[in-house]
C-alpha atoms as a PDB file:
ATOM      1  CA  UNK A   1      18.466 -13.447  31.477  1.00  0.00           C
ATOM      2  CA  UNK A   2      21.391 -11.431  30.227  1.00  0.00           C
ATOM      3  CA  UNK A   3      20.880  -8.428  28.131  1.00  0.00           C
ATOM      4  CA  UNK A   4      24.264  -6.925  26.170  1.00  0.00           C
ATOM      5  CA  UNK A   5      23.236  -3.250  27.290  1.00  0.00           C
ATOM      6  CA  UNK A   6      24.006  -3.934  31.087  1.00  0.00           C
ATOM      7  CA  UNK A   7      27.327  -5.895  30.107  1.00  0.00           C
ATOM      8  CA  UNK A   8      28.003  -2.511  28.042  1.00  0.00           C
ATOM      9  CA  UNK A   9      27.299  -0.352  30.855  1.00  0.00           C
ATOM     10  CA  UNK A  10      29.136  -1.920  33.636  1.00  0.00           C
ATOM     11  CA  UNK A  11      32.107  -2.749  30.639  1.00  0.00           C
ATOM     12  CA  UNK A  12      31.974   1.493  30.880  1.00  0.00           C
ATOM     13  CA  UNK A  13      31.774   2.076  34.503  1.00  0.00           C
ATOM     14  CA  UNK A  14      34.086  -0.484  35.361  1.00  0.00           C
ATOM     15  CA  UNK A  15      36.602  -1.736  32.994  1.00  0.00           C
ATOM     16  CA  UNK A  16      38.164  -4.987  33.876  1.00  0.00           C
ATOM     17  CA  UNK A  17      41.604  -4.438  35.038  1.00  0.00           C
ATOM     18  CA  UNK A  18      44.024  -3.273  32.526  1.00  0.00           C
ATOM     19  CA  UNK A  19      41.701  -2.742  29.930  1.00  0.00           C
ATOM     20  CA  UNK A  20      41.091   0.992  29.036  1.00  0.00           C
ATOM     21  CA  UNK A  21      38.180   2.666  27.763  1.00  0.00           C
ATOM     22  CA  UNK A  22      38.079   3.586  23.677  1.00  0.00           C
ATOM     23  CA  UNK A  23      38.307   7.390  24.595  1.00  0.00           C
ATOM     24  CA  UNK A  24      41.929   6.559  26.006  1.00  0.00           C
ATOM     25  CA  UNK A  25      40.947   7.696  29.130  1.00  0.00           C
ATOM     26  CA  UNK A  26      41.321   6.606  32.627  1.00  0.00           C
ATOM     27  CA  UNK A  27      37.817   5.877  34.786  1.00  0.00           C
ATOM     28  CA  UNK A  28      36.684   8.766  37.231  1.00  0.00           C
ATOM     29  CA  UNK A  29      38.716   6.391  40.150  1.00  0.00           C
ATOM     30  CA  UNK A  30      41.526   5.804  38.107  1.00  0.00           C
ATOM     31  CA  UNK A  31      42.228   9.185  36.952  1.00  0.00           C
ATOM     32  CA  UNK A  32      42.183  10.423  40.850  1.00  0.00           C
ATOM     33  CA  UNK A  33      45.784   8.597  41.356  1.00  0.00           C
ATOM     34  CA  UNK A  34      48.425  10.850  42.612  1.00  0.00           C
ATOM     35  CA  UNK A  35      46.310  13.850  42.735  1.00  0.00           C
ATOM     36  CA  UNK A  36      47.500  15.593  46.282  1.00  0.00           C
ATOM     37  CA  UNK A  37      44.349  17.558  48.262  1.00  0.00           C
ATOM     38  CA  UNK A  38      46.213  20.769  47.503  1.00  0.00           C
ATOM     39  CA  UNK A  39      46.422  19.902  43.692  1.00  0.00           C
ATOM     40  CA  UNK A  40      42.245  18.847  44.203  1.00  0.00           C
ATOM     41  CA  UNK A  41      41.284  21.853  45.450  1.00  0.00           C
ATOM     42  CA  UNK A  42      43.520  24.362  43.418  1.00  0.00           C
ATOM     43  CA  UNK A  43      40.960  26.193  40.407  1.00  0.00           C
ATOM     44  CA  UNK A  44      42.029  27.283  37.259  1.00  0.00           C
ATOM     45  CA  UNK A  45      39.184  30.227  38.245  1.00  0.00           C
ATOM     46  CA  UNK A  46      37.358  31.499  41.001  1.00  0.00           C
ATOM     47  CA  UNK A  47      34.307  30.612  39.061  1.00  0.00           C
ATOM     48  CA  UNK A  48      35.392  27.433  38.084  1.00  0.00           C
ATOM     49  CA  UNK A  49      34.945  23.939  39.629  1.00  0.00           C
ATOM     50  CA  UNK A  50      38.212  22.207  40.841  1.00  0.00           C
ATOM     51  CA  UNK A  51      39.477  18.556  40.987  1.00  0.00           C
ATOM     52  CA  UNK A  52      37.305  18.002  44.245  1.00  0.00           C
ATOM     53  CA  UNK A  53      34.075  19.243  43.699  1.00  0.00           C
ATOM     54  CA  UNK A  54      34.027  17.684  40.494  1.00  0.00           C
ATOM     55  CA  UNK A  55      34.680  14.071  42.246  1.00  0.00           C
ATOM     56  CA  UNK A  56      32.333  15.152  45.068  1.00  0.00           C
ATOM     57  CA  UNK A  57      29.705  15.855  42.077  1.00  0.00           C
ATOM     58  CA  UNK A  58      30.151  12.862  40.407  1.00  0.00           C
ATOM     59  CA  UNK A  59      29.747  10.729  43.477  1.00  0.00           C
ATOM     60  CA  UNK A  60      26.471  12.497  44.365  1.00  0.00           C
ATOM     61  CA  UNK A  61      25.084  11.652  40.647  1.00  0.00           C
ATOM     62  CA  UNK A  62      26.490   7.978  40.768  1.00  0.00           C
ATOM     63  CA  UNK A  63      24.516   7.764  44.134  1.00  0.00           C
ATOM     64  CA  UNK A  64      21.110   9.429  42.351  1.00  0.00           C
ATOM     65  CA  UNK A  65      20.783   6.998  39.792  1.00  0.00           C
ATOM     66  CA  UNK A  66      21.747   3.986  42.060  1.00  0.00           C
ATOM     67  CA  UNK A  67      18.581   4.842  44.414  1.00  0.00           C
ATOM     68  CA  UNK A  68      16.400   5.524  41.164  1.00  0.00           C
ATOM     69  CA  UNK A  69      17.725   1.739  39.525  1.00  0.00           C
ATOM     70  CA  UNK A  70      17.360   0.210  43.462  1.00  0.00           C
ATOM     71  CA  UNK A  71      13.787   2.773  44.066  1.00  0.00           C
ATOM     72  CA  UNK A  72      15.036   3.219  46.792  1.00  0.00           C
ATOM     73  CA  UNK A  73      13.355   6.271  49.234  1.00  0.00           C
ATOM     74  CA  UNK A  74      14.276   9.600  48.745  1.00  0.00           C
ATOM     75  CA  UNK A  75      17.531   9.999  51.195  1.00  0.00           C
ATOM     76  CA  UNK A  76      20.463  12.541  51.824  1.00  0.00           C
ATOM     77  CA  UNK A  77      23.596  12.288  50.455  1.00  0.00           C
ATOM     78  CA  UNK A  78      26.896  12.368  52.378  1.00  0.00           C
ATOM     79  CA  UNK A  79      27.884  15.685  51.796  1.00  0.00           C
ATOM     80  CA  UNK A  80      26.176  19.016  51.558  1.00  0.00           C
ATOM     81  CA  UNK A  81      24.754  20.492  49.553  1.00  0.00           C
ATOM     82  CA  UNK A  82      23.853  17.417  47.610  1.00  0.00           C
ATOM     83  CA  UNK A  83      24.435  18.336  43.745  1.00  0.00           C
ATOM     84  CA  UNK A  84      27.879  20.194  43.989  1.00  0.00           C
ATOM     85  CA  UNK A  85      28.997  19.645  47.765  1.00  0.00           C
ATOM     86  CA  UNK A  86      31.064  22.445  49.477  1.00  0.00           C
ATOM     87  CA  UNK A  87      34.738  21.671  50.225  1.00  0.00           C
ATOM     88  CA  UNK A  88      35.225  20.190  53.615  1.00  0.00           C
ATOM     89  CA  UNK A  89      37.309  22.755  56.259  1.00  0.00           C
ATOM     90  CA  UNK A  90      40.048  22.047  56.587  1.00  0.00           C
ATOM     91  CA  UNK A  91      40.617  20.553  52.828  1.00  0.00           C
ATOM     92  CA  UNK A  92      43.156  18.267  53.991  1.00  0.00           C
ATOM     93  CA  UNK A  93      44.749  15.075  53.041  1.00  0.00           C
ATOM     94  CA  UNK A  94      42.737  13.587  55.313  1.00  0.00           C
ATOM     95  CA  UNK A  95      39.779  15.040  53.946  1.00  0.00           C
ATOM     96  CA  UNK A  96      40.352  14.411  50.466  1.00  0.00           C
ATOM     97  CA  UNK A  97      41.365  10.886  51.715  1.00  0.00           C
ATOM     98  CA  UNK A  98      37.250  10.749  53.163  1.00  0.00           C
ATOM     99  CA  UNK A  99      35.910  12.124  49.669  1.00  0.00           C
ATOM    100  CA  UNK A 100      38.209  10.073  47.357  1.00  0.00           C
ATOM    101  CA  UNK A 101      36.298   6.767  49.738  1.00  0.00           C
ATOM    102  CA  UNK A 102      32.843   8.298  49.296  1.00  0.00           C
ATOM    103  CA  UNK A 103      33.621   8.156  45.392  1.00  0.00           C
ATOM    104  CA  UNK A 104      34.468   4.651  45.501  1.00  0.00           C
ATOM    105  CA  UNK A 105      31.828   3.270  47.634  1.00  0.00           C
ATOM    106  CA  UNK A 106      29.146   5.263  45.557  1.00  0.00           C
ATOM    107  CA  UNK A 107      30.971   3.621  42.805  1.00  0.00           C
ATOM    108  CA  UNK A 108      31.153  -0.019  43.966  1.00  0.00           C
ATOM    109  CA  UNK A 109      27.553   0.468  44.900  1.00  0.00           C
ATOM    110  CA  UNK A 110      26.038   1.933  41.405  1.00  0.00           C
ATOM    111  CA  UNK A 111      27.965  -0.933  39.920  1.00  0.00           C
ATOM    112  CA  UNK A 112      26.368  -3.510  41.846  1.00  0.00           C
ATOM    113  CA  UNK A 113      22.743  -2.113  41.432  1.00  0.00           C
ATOM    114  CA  UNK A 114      23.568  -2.311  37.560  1.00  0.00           C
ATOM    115  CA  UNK A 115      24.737  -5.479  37.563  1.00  0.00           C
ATOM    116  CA  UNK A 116      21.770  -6.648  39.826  1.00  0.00           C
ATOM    117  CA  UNK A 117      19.573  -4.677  37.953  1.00  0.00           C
ATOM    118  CA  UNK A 118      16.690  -7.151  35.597  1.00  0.00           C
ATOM    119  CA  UNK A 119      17.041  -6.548  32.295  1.00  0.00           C
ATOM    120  CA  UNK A 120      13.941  -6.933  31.304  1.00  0.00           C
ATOM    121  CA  UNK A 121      13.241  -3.254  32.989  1.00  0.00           C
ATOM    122  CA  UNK A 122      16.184  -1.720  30.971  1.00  0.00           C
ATOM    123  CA  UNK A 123      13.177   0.139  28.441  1.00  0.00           C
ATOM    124  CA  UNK A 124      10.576   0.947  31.328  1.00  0.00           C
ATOM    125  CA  UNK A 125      10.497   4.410  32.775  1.00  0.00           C
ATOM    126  CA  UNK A 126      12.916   5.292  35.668  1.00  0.00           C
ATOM    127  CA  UNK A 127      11.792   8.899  35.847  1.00  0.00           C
ATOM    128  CA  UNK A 128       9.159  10.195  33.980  1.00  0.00           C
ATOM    129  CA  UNK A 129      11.749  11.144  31.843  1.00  0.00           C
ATOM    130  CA  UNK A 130      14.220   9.001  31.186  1.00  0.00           C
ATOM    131  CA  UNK A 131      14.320   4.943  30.312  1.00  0.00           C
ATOM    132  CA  UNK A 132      16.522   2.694  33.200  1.00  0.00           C
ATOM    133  CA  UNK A 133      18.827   2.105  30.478  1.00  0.00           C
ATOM    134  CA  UNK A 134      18.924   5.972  29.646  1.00  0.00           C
ATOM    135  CA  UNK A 135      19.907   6.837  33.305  1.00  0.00           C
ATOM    136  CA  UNK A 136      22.668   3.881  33.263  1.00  0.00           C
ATOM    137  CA  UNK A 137      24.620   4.281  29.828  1.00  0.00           C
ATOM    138  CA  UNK A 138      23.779   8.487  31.191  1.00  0.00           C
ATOM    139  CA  UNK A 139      26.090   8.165  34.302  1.00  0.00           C
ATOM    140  CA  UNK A 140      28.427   6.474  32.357  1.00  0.00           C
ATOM    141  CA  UNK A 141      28.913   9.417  30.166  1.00  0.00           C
ATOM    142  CA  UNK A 142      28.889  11.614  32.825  1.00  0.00           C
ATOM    143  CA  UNK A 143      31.913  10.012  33.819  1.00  0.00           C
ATOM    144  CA  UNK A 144      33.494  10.180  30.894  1.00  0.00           C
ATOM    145  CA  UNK A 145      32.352  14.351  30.436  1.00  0.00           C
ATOM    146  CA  UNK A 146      34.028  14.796  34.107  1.00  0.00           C
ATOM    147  CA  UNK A 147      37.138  12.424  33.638  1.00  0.00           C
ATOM    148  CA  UNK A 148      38.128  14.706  30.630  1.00  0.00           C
ATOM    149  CA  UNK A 149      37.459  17.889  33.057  1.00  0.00           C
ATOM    150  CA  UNK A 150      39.692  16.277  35.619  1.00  0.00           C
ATOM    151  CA  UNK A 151      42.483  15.555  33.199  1.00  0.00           C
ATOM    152  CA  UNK A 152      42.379  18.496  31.714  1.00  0.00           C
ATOM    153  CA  UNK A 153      43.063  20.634  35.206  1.00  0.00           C
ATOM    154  CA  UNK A 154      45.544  17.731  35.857  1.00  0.00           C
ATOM    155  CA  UNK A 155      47.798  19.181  33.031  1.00  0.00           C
ATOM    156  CA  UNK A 156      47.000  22.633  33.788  1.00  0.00           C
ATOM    157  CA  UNK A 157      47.790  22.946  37.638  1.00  0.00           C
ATOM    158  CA  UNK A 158      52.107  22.560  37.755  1.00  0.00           C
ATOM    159  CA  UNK A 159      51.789  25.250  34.674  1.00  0.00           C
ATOM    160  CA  UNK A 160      49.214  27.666  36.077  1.00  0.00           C
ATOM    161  CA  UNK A 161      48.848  27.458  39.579  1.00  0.00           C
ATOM    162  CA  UNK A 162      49.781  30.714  41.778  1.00  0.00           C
END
């Protein structure tokens, strides 16, 4: 049994090849080419969030709703703390290397749970908030929010950075 809200969603969080989203934009993975650790890591502010947290964020929240849709036990995320993870020391190329993986494999892994994921559940409760589809067409947006974020410093950082 198909349902067209789970071929949206994963149409959202993974576009087939060469097919962009409406917004123009590329997808949190593809927007990450050619951006150098130093360039990740540089802030517009010191009370601002930079290229790299932003990705580290994003992977933690694509690997929250992946153990809600799989209800899965509570575990620990890769990195520390778990909502907006702290910058690894050194913040390296090899480092940002480790952090651009983790975003993939959370990736690859909340796109398989949605596409495994039975339909008919889409409208029961995932939290005792939100419906399953809520939290899957939700961390698509969030995506979307923090892909435009990303950009955004993208342009900003050969203009502004000191």
């Amino acid at each position: 049994m198909n349902d067209p809200r789970l071929d949206e969603a994963l149409h959202l969080l993974s576009p087939p090849p060469g097919k962009g989203l409406w917004a123009g934009g590329a997808t949190v993975l593809g927007c990450l080419r050619g951006v150098s650790a130093e360039q990740a890591a540089w802030k517009l502010a010191a009370d601002r969030k930079s290229v790299w947290e932003l990705v580290l964020h994003v992977a933690y929240w694509k690997y929250a709703v992946r153990r809600i849709l799989e209800d899965s036990p509570k575990g620990e995320f890769a990195r520390s703390p778990s909502n907006w993870p702290s910058l690894p020391e050194p913040a390296d190329d090899a480092a940002w290397k480790r952090d651009r993986a983790l975003l993939r494999d959370e990736h690859s892994s909340l796109v398989d749970a949605v596409g495994a994921f039975d339909p008919r559940r889409l409208d029961d409760a995932g939290t005792r908030t939100y419906r399953f589809i809520d939290l899957i067409y939700g961390i698509a947006m969030h995506d979307t929010h923090h892909v435009g974020q990303i950009q955004l410093l993208k342009r900003l950082y050969p203009d502004l950075r000191a």
